[in-house]
C-alpha atoms as a PDB file:
ATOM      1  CA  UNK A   1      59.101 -41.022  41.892  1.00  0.00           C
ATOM      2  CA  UNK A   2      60.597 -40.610  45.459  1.00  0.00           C
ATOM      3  CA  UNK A   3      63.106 -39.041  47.000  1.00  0.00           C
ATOM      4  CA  UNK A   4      66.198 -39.339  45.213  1.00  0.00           C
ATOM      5  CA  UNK A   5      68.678 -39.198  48.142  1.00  0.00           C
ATOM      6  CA  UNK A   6      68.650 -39.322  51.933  1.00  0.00           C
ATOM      7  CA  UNK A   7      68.034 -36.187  53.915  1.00  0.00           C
ATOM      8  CA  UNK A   8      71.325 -35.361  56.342  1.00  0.00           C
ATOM      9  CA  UNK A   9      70.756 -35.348  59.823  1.00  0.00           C
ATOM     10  CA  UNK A  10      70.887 -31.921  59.900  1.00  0.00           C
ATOM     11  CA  UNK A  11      68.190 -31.203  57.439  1.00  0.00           C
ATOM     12  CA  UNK A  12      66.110 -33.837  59.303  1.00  0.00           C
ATOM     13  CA  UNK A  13      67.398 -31.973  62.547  1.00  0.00           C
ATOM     14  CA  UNK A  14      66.083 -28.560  61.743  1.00  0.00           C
ATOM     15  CA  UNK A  15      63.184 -29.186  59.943  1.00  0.00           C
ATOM     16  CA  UNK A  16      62.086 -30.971  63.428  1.00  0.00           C
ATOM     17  CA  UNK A  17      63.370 -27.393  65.447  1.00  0.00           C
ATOM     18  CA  UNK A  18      61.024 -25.769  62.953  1.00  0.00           C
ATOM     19  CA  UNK A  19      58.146 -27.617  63.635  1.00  0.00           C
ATOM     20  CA  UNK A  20      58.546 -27.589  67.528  1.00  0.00           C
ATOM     21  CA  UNK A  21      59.293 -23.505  66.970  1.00  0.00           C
ATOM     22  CA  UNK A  22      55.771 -23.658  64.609  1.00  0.00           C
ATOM     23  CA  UNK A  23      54.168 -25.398  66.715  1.00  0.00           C
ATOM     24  CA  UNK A  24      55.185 -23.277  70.027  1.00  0.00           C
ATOM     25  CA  UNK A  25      53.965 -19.753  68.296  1.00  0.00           C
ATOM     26  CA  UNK A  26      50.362 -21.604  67.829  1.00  0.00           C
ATOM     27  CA  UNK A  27      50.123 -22.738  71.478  1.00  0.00           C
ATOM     28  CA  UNK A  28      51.222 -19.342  72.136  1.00  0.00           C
ATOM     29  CA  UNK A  29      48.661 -17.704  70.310  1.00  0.00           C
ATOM     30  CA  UNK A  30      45.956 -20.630  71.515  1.00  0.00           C
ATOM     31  CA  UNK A  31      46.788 -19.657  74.810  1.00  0.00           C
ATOM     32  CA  UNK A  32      46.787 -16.011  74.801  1.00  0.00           C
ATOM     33  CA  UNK A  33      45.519 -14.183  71.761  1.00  0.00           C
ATOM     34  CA  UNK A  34      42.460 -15.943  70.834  1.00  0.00           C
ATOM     35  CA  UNK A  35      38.893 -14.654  72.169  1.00  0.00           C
ATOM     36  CA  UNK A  36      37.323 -16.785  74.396  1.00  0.00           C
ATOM     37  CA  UNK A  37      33.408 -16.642  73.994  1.00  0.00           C
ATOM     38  CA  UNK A  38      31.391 -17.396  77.313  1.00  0.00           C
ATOM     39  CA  UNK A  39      35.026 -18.744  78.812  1.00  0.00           C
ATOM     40  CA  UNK A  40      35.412 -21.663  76.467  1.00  0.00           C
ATOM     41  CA  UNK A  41      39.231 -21.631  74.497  1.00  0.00           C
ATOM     42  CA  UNK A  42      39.493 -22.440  71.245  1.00  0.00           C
ATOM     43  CA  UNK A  43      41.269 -25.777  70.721  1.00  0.00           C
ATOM     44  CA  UNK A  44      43.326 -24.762  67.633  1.00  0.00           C
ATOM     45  CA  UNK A  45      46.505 -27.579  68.081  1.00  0.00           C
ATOM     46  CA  UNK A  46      43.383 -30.406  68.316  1.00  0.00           C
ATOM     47  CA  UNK A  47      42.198 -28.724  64.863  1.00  0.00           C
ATOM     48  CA  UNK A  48      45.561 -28.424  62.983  1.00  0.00           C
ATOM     49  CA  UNK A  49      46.719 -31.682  63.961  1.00  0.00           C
ATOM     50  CA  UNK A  50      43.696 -33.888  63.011  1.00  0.00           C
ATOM     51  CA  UNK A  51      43.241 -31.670  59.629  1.00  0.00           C
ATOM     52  CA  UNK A  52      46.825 -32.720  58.883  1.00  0.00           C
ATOM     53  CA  UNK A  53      46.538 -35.979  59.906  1.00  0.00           C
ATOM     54  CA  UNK A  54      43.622 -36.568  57.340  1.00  0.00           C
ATOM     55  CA  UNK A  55      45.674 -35.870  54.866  1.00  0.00           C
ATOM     56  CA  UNK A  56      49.199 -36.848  55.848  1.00  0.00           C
ATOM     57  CA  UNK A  57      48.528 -39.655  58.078  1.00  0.00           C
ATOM     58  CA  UNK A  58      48.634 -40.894  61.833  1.00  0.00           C
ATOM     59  CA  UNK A  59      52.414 -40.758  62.245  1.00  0.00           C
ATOM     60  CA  UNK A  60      53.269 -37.382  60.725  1.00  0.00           C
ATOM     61  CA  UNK A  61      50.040 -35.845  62.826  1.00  0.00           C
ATOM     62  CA  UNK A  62      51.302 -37.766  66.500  1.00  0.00           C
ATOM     63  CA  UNK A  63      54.533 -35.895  65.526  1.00  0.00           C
ATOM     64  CA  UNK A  64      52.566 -32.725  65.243  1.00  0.00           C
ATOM     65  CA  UNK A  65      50.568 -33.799  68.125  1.00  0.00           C
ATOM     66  CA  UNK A  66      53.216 -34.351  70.468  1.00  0.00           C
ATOM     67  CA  UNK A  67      54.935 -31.193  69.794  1.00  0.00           C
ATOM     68  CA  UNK A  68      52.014 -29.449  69.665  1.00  0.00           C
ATOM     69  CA  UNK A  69      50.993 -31.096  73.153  1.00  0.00           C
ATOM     70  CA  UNK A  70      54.291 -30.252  74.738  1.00  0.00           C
ATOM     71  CA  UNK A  71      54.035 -26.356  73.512  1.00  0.00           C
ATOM     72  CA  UNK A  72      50.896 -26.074  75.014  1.00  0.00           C
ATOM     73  CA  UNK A  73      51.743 -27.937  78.238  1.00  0.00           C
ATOM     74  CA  UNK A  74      54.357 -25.013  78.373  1.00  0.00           C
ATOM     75  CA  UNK A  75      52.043 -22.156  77.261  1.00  0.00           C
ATOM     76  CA  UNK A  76      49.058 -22.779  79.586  1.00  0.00           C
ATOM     77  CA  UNK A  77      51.235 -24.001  82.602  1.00  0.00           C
ATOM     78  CA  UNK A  78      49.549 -27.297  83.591  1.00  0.00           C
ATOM     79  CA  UNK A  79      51.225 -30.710  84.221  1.00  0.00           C
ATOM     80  CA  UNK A  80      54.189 -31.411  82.158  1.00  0.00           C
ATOM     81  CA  UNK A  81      52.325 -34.245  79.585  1.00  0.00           C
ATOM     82  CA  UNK A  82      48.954 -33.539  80.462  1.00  0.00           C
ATOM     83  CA  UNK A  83      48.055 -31.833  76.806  1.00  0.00           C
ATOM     84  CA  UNK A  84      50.260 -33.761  74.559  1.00  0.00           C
ATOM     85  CA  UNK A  85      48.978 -37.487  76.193  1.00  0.00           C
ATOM     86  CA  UNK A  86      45.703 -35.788  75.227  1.00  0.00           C
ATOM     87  CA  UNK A  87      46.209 -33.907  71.677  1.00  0.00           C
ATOM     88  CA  UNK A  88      48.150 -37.698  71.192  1.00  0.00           C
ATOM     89  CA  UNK A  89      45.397 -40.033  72.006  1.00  0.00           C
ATOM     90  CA  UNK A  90      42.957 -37.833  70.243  1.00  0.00           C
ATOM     91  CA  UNK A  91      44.868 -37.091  66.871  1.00  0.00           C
ATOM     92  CA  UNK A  92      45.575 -40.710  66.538  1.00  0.00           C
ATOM     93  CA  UNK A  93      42.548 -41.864  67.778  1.00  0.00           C
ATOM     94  CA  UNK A  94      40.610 -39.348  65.161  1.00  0.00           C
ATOM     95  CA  UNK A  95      42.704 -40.828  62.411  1.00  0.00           C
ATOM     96  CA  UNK A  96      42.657 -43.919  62.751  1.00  0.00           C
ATOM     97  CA  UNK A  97      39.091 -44.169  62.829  1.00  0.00           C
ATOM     98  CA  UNK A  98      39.008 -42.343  59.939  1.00  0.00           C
ATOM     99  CA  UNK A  99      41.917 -43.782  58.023  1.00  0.00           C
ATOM    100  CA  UNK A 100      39.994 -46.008  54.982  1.00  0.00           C
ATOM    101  CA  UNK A 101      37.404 -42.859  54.056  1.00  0.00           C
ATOM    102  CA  UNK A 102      38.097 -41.214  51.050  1.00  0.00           C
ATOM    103  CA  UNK A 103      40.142 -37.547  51.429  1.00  0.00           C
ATOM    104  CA  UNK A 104      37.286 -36.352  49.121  1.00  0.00           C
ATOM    105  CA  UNK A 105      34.150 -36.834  51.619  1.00  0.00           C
ATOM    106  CA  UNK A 106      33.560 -33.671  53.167  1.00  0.00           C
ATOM    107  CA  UNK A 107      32.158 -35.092  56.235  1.00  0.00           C
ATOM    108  CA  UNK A 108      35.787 -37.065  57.103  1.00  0.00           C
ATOM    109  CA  UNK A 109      36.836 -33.628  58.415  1.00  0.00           C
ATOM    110  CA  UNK A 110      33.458 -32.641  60.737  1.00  0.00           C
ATOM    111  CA  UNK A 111      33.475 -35.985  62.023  1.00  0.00           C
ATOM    112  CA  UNK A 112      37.081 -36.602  62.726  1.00  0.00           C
ATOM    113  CA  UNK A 113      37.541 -33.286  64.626  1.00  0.00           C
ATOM    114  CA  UNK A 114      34.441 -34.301  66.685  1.00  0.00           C
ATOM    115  CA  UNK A 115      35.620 -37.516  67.528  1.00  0.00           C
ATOM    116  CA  UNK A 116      39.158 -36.358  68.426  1.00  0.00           C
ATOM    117  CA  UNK A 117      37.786 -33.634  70.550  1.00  0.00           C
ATOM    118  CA  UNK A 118      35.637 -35.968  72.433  1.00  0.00           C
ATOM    119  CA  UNK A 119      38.908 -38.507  72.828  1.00  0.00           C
ATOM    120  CA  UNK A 120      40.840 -35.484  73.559  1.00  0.00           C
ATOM    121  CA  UNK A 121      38.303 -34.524  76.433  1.00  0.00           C
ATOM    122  CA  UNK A 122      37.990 -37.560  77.838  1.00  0.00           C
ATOM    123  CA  UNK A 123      41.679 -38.432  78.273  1.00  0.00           C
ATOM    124  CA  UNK A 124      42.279 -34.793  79.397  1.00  0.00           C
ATOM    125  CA  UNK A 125      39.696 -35.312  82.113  1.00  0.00           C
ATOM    126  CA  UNK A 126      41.200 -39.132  83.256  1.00  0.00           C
ATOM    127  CA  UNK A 127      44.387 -37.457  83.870  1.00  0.00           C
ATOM    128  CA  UNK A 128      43.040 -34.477  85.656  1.00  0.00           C
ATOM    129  CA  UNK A 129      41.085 -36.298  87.456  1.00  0.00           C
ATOM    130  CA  UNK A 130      43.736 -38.970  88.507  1.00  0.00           C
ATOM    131  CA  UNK A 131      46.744 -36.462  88.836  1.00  0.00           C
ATOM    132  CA  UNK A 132      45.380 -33.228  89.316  1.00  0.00           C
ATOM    133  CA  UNK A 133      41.955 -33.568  91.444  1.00  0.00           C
ATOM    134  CA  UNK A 134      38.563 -35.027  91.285  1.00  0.00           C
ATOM    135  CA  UNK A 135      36.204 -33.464  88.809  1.00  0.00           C
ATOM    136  CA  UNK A 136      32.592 -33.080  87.817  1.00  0.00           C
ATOM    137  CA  UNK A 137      31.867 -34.656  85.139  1.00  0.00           C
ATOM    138  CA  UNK A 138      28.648 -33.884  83.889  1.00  0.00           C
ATOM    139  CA  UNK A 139      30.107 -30.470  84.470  1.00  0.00           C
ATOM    140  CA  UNK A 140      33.187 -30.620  82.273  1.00  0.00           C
ATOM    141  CA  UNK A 141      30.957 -32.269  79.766  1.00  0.00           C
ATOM    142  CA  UNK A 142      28.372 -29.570  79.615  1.00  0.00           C
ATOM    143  CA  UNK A 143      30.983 -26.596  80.182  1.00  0.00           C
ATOM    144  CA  UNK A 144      33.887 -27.762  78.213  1.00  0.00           C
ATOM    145  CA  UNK A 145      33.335 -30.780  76.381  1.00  0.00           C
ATOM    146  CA  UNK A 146      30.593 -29.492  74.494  1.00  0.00           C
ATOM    147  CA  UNK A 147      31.067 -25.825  73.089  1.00  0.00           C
ATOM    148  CA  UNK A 148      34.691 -26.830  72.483  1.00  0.00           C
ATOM    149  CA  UNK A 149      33.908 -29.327  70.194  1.00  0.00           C
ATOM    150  CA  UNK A 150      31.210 -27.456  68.521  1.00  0.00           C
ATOM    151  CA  UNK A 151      34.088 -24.598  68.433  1.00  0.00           C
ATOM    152  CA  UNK A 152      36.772 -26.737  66.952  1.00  0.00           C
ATOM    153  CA  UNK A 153      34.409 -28.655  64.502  1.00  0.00           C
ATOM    154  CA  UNK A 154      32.674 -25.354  62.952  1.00  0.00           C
ATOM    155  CA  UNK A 155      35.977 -24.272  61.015  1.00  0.00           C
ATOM    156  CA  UNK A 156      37.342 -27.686  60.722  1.00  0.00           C
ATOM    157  CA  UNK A 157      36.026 -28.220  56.695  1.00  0.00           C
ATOM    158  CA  UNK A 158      37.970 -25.250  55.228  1.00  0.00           C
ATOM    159  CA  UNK A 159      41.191 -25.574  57.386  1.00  0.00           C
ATOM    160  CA  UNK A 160      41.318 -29.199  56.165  1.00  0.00           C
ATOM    161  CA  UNK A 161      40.593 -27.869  52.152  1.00  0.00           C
ATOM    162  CA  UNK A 162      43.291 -25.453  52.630  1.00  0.00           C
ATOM    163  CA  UNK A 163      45.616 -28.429  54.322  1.00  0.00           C
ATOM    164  CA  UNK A 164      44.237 -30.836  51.092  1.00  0.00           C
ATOM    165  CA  UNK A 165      45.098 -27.653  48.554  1.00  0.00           C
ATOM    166  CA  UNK A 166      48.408 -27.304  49.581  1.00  0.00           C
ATOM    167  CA  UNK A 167      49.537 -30.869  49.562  1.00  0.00           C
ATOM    168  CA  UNK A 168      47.977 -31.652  46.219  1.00  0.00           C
ATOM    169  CA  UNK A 169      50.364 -28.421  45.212  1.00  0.00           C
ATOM    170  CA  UNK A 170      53.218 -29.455  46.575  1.00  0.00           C
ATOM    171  CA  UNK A 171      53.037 -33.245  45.225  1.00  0.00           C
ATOM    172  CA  UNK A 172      52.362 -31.916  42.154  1.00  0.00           C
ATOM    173  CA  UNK A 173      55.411 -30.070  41.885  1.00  0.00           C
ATOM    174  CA  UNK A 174      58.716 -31.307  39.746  1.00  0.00           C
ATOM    175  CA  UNK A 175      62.096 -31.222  41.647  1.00  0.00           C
ATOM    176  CA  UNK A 176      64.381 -28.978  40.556  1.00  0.00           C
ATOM    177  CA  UNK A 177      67.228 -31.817  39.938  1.00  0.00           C
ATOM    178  CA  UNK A 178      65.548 -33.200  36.656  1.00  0.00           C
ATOM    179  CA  UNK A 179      67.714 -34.261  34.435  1.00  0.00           C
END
């Protein structure tokens, strides 16, 4: 069953402003209201965005990923890019890896989030380090590479069942045009 007619450009339009203003309120709260044990942030964007792309797919999630990136570019001041190149290459990187595993395997979820946090890391310190200034690696992997991913990959199973809930409810649900 599909869609039975087109969406107008200005459905298409503000669903888009939606997401971007969604999107912006989570960097927003990433960035300022959410503790940070022993200095290490919690990498929220990175989760939603490779939950949802396990479930919608790569393109809807480097949408989400790119919006998200940009919000959080904005939110935590750094260069203009820096984030959403990084949320991007890990989001897509995550789910493509993951893309042929079944939706029903708990581990898809652990694993992708891991992986994506380690892509997201390591393009996050390329770019620092070629844009921004030189950095220590083996410190950045032992400060921030490390507990981050542990912090992002801890909650990542039930965020992704809640994401897998709600679009097996919406599919499941009849249009209202039936004739």
């Amino acid at each position: 069953m599909g869609r039975s007619r087109q969406r107008r450009i200005e459905e298409v339009i503000a669903s888009e402003v939606a997401l971007l203003a969604a999107l912006l309120v989570v960097a927003l709260v990433q960035t300022t209201l959410l503790p940070r044990p022993f200095d290490v942030t919690f990498n929220l964007l990175l989760l939603l965005t490779i939950c949802y792309g396990l479930i919608a797919g790569t393109t809807s999630a480097a949408r989400w990923a790119f919006y998200g990136g940009l919000a959080l570019d904005l939110c935590a001041m750094t260069l203009f890019g820096l984030h959403a190149l990084a949320l991007l290459a890990g989001t897509v990187g995550a789910t493509q890896a993951l893309l042929r595993l079944s939706r029903d395997n708990w581990l898809v979820p652990v694993v992708g989030v891991a992986l994506g946090s380690v892509i997201y890391h390591g393009v996050y310190a390329l770019l620092s380090a070629l844009l921004v200034a030189p950095l220590d690696l083996q410190g950045y992997a032992l400060y921030v590479l490390l507990p981050d991913t542990l912090m992002a990959t801890i909650p990542s199973l039930p965020v992704y069942l809640v994401f897998r809930w709600y679009e097996n409810r919406v599919r499941r649900s009849v249009p209202v045009d039936v004739y």
